[in-house]
N, C-alpha and C. Protein backbone atom coordinates (compact mmCIF):
# COMPACT_ATOMS: atom_id res chain seq x y z
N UNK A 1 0.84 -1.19 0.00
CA UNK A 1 0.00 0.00 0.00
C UNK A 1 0.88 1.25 0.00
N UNK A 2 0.24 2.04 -0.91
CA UNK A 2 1.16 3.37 -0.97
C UNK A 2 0.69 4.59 -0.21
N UNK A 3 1.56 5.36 1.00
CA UNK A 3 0.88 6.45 1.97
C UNK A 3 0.96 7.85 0.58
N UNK A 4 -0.02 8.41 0.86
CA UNK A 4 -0.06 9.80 0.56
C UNK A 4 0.68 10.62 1.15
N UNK A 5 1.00 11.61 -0.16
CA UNK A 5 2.48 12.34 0.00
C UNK A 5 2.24 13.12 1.38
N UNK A 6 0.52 13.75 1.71
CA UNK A 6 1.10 14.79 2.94
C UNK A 6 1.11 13.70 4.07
N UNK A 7 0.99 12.83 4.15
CA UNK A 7 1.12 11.49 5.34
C UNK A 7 2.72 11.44 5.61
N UNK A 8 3.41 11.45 3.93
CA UNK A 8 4.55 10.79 4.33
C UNK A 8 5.29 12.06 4.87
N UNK A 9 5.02 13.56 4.32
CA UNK A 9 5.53 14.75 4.91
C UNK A 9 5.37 14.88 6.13
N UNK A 10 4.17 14.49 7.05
CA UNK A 10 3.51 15.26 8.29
C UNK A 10 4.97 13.77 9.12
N UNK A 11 5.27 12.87 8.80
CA UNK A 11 5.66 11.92 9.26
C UNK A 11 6.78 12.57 9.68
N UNK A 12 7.77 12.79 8.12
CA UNK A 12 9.12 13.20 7.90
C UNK A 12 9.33 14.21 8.67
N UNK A 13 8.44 15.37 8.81
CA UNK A 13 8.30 16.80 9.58
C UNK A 13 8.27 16.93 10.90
N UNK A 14 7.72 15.66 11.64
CA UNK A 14 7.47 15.30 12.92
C UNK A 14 8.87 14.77 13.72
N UNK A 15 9.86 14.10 12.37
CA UNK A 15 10.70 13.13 12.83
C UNK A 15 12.40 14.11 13.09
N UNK A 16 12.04 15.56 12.65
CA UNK A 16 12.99 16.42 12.76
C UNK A 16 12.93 17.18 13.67
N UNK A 17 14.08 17.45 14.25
CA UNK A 17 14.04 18.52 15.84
C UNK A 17 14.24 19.64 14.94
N UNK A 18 13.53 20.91 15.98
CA UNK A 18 13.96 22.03 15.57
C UNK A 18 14.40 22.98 16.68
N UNK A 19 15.18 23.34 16.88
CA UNK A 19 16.02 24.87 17.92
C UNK A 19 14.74 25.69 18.44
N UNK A 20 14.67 25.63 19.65
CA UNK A 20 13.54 26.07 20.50
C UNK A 20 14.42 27.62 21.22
N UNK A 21 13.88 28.50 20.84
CA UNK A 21 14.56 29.71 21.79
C UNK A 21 13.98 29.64 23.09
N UNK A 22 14.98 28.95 24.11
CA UNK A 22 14.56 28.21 25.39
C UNK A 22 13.84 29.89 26.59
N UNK A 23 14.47 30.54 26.06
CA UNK A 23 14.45 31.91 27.22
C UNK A 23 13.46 32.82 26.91
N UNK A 24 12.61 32.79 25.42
CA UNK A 24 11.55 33.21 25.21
C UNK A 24 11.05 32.23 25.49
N UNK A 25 10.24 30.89 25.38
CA UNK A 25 9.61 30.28 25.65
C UNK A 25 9.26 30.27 27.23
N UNK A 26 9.98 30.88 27.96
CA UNK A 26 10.10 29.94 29.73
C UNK A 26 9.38 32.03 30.23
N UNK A 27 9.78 32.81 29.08
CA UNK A 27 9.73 34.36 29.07
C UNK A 27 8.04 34.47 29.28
N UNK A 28 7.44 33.57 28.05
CA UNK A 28 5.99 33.33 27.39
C UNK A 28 5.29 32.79 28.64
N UNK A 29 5.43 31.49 28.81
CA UNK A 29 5.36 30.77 29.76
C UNK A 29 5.18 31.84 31.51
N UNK A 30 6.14 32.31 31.97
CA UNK A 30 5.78 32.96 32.57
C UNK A 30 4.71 34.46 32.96
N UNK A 31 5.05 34.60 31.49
CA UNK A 31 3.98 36.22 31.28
C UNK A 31 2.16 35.22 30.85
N UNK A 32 2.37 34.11 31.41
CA UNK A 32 1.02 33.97 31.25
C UNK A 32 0.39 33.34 32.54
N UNK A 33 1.66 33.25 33.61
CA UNK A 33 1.38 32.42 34.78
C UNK A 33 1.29 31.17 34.68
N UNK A 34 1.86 30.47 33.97
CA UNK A 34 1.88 29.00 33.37
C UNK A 34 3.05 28.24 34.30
N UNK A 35 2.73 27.59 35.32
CA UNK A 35 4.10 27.06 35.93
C UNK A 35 4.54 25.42 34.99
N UNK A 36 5.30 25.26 34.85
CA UNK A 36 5.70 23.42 33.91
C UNK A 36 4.82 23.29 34.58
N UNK A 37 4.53 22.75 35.45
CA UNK A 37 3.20 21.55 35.95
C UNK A 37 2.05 21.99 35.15
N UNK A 38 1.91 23.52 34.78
CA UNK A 38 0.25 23.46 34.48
C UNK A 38 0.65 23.33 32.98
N UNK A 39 1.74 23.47 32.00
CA UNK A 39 2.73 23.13 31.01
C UNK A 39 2.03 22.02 30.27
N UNK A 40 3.09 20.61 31.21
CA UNK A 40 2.78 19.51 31.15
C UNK A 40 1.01 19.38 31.30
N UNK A 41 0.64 19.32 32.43
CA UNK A 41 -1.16 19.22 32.31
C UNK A 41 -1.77 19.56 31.14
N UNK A 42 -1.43 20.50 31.06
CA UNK A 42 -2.73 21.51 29.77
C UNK A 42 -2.17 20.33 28.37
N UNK A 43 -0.64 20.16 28.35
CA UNK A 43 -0.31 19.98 26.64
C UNK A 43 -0.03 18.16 27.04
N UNK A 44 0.82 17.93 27.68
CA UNK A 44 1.00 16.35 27.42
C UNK A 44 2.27 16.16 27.51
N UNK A 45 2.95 17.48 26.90
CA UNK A 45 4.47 17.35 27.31
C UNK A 45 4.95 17.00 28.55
N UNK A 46 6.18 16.75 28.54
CA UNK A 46 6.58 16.24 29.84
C UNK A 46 7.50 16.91 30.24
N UNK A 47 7.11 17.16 32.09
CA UNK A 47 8.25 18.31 32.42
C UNK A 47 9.60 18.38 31.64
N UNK A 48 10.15 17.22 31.95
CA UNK A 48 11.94 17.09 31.34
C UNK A 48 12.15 17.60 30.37
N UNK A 49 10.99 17.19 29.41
CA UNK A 49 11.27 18.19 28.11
C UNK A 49 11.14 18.97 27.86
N UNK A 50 10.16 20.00 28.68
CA UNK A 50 9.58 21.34 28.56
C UNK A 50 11.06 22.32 29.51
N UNK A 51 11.14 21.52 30.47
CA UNK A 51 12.63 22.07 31.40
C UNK A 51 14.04 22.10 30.14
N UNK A 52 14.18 20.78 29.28
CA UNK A 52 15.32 21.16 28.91
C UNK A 52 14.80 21.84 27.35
N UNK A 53 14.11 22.43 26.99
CA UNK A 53 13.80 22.92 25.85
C UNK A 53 13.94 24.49 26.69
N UNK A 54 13.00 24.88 27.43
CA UNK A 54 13.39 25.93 28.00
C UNK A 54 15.25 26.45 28.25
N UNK A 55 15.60 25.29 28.28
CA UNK A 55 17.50 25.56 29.09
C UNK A 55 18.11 25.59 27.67
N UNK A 56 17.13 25.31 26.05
CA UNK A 56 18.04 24.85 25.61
C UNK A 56 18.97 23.61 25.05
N UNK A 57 18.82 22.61 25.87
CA UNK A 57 19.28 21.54 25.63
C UNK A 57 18.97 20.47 25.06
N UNK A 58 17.51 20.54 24.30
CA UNK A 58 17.30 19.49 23.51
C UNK A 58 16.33 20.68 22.01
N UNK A 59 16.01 20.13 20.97
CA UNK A 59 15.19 20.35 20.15
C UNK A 59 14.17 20.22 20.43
N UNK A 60 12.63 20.54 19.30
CA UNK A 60 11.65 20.12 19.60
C UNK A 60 11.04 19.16 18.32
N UNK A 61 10.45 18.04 18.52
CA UNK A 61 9.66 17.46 17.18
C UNK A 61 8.59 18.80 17.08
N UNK A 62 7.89 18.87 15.68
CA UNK A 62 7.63 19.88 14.91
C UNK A 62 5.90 19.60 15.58
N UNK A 63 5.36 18.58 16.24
CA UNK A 63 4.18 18.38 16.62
C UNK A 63 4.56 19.09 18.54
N UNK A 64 5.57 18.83 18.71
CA UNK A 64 5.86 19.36 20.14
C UNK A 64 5.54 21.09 20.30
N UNK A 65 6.29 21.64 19.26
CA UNK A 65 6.74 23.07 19.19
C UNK A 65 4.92 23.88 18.69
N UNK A 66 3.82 22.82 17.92
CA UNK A 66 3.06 23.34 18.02
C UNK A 66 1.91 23.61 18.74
N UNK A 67 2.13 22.17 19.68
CA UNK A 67 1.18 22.02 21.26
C UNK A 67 1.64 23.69 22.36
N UNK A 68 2.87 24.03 22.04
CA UNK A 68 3.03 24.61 22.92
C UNK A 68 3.07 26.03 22.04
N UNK A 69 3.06 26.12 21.09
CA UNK A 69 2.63 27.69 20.52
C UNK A 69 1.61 28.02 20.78
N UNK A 70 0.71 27.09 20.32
CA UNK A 70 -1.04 27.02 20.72
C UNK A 70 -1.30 27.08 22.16
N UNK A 71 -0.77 26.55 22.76
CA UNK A 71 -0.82 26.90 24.26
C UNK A 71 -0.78 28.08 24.74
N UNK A 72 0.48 29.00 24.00
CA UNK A 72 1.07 30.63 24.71
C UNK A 72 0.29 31.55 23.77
N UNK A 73 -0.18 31.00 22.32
CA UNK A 73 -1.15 32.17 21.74
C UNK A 73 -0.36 32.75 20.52
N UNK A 74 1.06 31.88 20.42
CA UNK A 74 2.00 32.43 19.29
C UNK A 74 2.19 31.45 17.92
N UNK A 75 2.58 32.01 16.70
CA UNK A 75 2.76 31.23 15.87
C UNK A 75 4.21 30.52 16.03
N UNK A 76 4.12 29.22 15.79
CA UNK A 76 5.46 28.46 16.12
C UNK A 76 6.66 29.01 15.65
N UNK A 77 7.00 29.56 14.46
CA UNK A 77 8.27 30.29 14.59
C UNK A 77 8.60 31.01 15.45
N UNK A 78 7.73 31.66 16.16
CA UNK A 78 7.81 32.70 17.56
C UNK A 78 8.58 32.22 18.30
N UNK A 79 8.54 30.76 18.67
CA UNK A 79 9.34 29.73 19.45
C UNK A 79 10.81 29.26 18.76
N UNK A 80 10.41 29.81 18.03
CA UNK A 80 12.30 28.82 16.80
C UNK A 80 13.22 29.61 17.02
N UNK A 81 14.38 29.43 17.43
CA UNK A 81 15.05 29.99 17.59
C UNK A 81 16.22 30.47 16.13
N UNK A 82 16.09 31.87 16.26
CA UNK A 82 16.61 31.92 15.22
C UNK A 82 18.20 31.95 14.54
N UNK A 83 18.34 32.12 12.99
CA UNK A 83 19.29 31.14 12.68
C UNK A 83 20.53 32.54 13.36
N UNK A 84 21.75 32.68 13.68
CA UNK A 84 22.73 33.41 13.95
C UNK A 84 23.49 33.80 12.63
C-alpha cells in the first residue's frame, strides 16, 4: 500500500528537531502564569522536556513546538530559535 504524499511529509516533519529559543519560551510561559506543571497538564508534554527545551538543551519534534505555541497564543516560529 502506498501512503499519501502529505502522510509521508507530516511523518518526515514530525521526525525532525527544531532549535527552540529556550528563554523566550520559559519568558511566554511565565507572562502567562503558566508554571511546567500546568505546562505539562494543559499539553502532554513532559516536564523534562519542557525544562530542557526551555534551558536549551534538547530540540523540539515539529508536533511538540506546536502544542506549545497554541498553548502561549503564538505562531510556532515565535518559538524557533533563530538562525545566527
Amino acid at each position: 500500500m502506498k501512503l499519501p504524499r502529505y502522510y509521508i511529509t507530516i511523518t518526515s516533519m514530525d521526525s525532525r528537531f527544531i532549535e527552540v529559543d529556550g528563554a523566550k519560551l520559559r519568558k511566554l510561559r511565565r507572562e502567562r502564569a503558566l508554571s511546567q506543571q500546568d505546562v505539562t497538564r494543559i499539553s502532554g508534554i513532559s516536564q523534562a522536556t519542557l525544562s530542557d527545551l526551555e534551558q536549551g538543551k534538547r530540540g523540539a519534534r515539529a508536533s511538540t513546538l506546536r502544542k506549545l505555541a497554541e498553548l502561549m497564543g503564538v505562531e510556532p516560529k515565535e518559538l524557533m530559535k533563530e538562525e545566527q
